[in-house]
PDB file of N, CA and C in Angstrom:
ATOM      1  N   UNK A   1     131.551 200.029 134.360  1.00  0.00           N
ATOM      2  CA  UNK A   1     132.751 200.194 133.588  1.00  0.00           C
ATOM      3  C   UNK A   1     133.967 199.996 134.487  1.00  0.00           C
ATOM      4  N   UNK A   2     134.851 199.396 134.339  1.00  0.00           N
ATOM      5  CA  UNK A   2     136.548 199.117 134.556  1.00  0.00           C
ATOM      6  C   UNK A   2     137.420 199.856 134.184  1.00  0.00           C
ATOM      7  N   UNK A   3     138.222 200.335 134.487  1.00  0.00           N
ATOM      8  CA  UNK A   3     139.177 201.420 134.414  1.00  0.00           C
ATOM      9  C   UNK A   3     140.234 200.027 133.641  1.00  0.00           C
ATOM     10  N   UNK A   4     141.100 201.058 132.736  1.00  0.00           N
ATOM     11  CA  UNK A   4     142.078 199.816 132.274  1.00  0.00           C
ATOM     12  C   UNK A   4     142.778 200.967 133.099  1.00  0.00           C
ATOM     13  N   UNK A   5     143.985 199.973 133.418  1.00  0.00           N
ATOM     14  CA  UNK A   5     144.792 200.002 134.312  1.00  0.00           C
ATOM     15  C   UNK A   5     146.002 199.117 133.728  1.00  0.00           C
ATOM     16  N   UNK A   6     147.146 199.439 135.215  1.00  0.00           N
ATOM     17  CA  UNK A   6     148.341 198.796 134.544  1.00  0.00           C
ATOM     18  C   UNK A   6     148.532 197.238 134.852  1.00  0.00           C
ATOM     19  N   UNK A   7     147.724 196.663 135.280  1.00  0.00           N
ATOM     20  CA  UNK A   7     147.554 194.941 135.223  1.00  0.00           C
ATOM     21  C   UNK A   7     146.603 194.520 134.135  1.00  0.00           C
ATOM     22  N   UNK A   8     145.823 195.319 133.105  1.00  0.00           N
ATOM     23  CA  UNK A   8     145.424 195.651 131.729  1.00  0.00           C
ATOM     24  C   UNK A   8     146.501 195.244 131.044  1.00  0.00           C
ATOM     25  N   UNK A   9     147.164 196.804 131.173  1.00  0.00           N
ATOM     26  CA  UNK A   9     148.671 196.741 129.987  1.00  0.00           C
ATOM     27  C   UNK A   9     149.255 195.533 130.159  1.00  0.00           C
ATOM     28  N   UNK A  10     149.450 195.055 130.919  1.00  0.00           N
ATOM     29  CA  UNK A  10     150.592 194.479 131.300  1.00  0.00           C
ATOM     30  C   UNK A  10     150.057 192.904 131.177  1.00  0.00           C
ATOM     31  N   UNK A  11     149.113 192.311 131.339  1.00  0.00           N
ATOM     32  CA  UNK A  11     148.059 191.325 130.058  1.00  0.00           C
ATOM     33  C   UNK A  11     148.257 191.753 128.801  1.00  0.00           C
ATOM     34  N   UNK A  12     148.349 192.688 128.387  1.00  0.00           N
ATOM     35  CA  UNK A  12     148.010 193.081 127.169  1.00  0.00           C
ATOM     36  C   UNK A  12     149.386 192.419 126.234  1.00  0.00           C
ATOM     37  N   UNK A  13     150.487 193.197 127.037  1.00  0.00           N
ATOM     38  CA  UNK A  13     151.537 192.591 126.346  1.00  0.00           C
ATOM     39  C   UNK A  13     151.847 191.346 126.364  1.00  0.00           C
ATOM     40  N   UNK A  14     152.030 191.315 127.659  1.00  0.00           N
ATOM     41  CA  UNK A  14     151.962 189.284 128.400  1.00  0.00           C
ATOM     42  C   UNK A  14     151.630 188.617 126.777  1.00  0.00           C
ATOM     43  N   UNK A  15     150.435 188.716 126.763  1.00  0.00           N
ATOM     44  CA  UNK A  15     149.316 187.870 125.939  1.00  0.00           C
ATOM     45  C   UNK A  15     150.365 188.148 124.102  1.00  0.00           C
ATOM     46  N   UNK A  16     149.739 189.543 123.641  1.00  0.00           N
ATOM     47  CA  UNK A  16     150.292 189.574 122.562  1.00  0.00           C
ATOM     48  C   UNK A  16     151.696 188.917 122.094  1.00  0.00           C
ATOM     49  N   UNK A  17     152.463 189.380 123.268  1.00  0.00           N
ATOM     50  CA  UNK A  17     153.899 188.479 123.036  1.00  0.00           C
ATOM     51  C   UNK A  17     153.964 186.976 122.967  1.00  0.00           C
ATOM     52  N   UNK A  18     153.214 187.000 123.654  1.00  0.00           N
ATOM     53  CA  UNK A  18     152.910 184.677 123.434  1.00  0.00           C
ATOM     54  C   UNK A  18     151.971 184.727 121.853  1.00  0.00           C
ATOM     55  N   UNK A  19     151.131 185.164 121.503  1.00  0.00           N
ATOM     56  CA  UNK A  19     150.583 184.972 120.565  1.00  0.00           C
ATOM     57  C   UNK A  19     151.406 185.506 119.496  1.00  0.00           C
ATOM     58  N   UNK A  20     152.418 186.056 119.423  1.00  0.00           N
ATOM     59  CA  UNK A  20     153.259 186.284 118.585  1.00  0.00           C
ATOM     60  C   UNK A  20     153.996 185.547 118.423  1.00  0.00           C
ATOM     61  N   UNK A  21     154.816 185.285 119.280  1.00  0.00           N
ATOM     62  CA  UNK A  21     156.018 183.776 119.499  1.00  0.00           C
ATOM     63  C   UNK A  21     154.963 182.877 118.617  1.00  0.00           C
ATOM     64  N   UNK A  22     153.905 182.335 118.731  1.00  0.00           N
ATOM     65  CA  UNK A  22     153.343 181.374 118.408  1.00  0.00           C
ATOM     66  C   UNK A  22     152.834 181.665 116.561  1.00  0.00           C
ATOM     67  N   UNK A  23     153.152 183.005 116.463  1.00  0.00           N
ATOM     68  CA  UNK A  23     152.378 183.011 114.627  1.00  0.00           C
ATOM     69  C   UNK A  23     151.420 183.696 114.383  1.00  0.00           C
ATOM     70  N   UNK A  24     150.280 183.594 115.984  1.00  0.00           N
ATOM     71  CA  UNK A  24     148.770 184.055 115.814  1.00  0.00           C
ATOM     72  C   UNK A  24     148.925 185.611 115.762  1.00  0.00           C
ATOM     73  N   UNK A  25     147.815 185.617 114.709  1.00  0.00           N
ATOM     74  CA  UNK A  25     147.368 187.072 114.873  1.00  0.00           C
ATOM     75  C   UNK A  25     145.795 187.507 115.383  1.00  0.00           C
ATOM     76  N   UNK A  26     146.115 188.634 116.330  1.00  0.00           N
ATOM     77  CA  UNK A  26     144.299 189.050 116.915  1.00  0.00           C
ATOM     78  C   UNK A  26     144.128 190.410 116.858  1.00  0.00           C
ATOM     79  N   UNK A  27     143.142 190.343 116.308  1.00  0.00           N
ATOM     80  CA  UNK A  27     142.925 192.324 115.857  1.00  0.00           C
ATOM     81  C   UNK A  27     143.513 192.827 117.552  1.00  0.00           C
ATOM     82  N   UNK A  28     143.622 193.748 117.469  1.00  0.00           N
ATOM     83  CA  UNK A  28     144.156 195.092 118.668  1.00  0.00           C
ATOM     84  C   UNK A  28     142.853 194.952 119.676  1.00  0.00           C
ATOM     85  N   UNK A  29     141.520 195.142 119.167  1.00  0.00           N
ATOM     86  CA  UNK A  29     140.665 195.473 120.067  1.00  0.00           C
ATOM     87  C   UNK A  29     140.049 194.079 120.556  1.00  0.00           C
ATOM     88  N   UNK A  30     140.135 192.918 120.082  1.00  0.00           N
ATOM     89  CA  UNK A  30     140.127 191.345 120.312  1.00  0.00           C
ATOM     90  C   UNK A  30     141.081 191.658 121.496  1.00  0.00           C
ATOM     91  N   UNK A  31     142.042 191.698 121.294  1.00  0.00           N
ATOM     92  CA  UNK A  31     143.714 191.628 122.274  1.00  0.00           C
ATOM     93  C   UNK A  31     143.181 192.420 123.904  1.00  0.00           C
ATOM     94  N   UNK A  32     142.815 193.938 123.133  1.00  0.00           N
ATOM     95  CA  UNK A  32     142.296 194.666 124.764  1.00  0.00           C
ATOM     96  C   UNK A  32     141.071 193.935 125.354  1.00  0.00           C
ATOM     97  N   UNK A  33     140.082 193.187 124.927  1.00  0.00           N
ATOM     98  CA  UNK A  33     139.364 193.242 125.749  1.00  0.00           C
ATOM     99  C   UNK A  33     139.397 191.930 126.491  1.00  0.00           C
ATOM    100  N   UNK A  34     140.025 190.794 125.843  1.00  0.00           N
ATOM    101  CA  UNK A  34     140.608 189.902 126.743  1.00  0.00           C
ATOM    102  C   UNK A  34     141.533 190.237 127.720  1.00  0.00           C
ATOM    103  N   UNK A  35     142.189 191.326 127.580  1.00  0.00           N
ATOM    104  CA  UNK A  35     143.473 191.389 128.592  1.00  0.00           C
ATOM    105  C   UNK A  35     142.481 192.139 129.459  1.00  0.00           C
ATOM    106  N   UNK A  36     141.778 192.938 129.572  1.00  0.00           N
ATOM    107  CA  UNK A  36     140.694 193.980 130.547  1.00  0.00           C
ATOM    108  C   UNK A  36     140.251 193.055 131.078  1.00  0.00           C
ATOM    109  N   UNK A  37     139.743 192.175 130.642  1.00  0.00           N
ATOM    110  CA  UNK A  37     138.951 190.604 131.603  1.00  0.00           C
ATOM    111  C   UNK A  37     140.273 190.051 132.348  1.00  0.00           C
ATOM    112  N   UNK A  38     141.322 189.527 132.020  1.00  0.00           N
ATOM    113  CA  UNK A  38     142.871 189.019 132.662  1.00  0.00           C
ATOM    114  C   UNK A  38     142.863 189.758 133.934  1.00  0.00           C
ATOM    115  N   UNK A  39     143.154 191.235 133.227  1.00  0.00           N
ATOM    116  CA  UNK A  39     143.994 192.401 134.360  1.00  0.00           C
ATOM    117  C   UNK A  39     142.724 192.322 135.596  1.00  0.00           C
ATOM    118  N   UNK A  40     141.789 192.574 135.239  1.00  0.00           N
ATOM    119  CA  UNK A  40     140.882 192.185 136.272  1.00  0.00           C
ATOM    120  C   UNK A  40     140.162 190.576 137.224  1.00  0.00           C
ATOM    121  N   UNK A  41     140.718 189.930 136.689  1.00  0.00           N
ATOM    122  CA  UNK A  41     140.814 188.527 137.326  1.00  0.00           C
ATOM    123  C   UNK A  41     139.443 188.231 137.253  1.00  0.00           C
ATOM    124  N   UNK A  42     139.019 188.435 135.891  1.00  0.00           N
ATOM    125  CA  UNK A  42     137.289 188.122 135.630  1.00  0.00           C
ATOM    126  C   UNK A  42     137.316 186.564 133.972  1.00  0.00           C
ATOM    127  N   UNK A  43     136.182 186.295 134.292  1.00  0.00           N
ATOM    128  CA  UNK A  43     135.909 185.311 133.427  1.00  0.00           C
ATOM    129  C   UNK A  43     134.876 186.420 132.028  1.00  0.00           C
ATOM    130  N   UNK A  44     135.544 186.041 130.611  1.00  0.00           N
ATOM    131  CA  UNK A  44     134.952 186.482 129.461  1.00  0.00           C
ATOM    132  C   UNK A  44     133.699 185.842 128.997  1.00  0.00           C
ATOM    133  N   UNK A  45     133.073 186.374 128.579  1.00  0.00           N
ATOM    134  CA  UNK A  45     132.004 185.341 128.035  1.00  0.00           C
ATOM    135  C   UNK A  45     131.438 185.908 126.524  1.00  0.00           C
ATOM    136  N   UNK A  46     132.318 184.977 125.305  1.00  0.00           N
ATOM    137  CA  UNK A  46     131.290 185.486 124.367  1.00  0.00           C
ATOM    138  C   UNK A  46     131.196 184.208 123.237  1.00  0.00           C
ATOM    139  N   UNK A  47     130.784 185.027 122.116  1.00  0.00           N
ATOM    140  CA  UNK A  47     130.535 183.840 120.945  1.00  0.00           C
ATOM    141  C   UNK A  47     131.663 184.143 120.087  1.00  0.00           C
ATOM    142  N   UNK A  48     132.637 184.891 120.481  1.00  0.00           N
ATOM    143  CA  UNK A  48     133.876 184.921 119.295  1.00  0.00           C
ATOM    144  C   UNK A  48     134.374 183.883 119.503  1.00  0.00           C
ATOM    145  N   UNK A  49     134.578 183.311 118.720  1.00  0.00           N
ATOM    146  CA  UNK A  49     135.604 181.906 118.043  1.00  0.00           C
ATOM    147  C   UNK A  49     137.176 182.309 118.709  1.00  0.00           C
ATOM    148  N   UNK A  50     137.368 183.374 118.595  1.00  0.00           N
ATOM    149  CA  UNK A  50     139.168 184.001 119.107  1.00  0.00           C
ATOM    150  C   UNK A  50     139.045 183.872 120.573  1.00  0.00           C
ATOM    151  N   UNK A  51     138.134 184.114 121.393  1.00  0.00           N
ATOM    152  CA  UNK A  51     138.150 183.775 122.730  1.00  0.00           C
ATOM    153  C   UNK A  51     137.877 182.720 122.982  1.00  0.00           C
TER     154      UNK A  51
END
């Protein structure tokens, strides 16, 4: 397990704010767990279509 942390948050918003400017919408918990992969400088790996 990964501690979210404040390079988390701070993806978190990063991200949401561009995907906002842009129109898109991503559930909340879509949003955290890409930014938890970001803040940690890790590669995601799944079958969601949103990632």
């Amino acid at each position: 397990m990964l501690d979210w942390d404040d390079q988390c948050a701070h993806a978190y918003g990063k991200v949401r704010n561009e995907l906002r400017l842009q129109g898109v919408t991503v559930q909340s918990m879509d949003l955290m767990i890409g930014a938890h992969a970001l803040g940690h400088h890790l590669i995601l790996v799944s079958n969601d279509h949103i990632f």
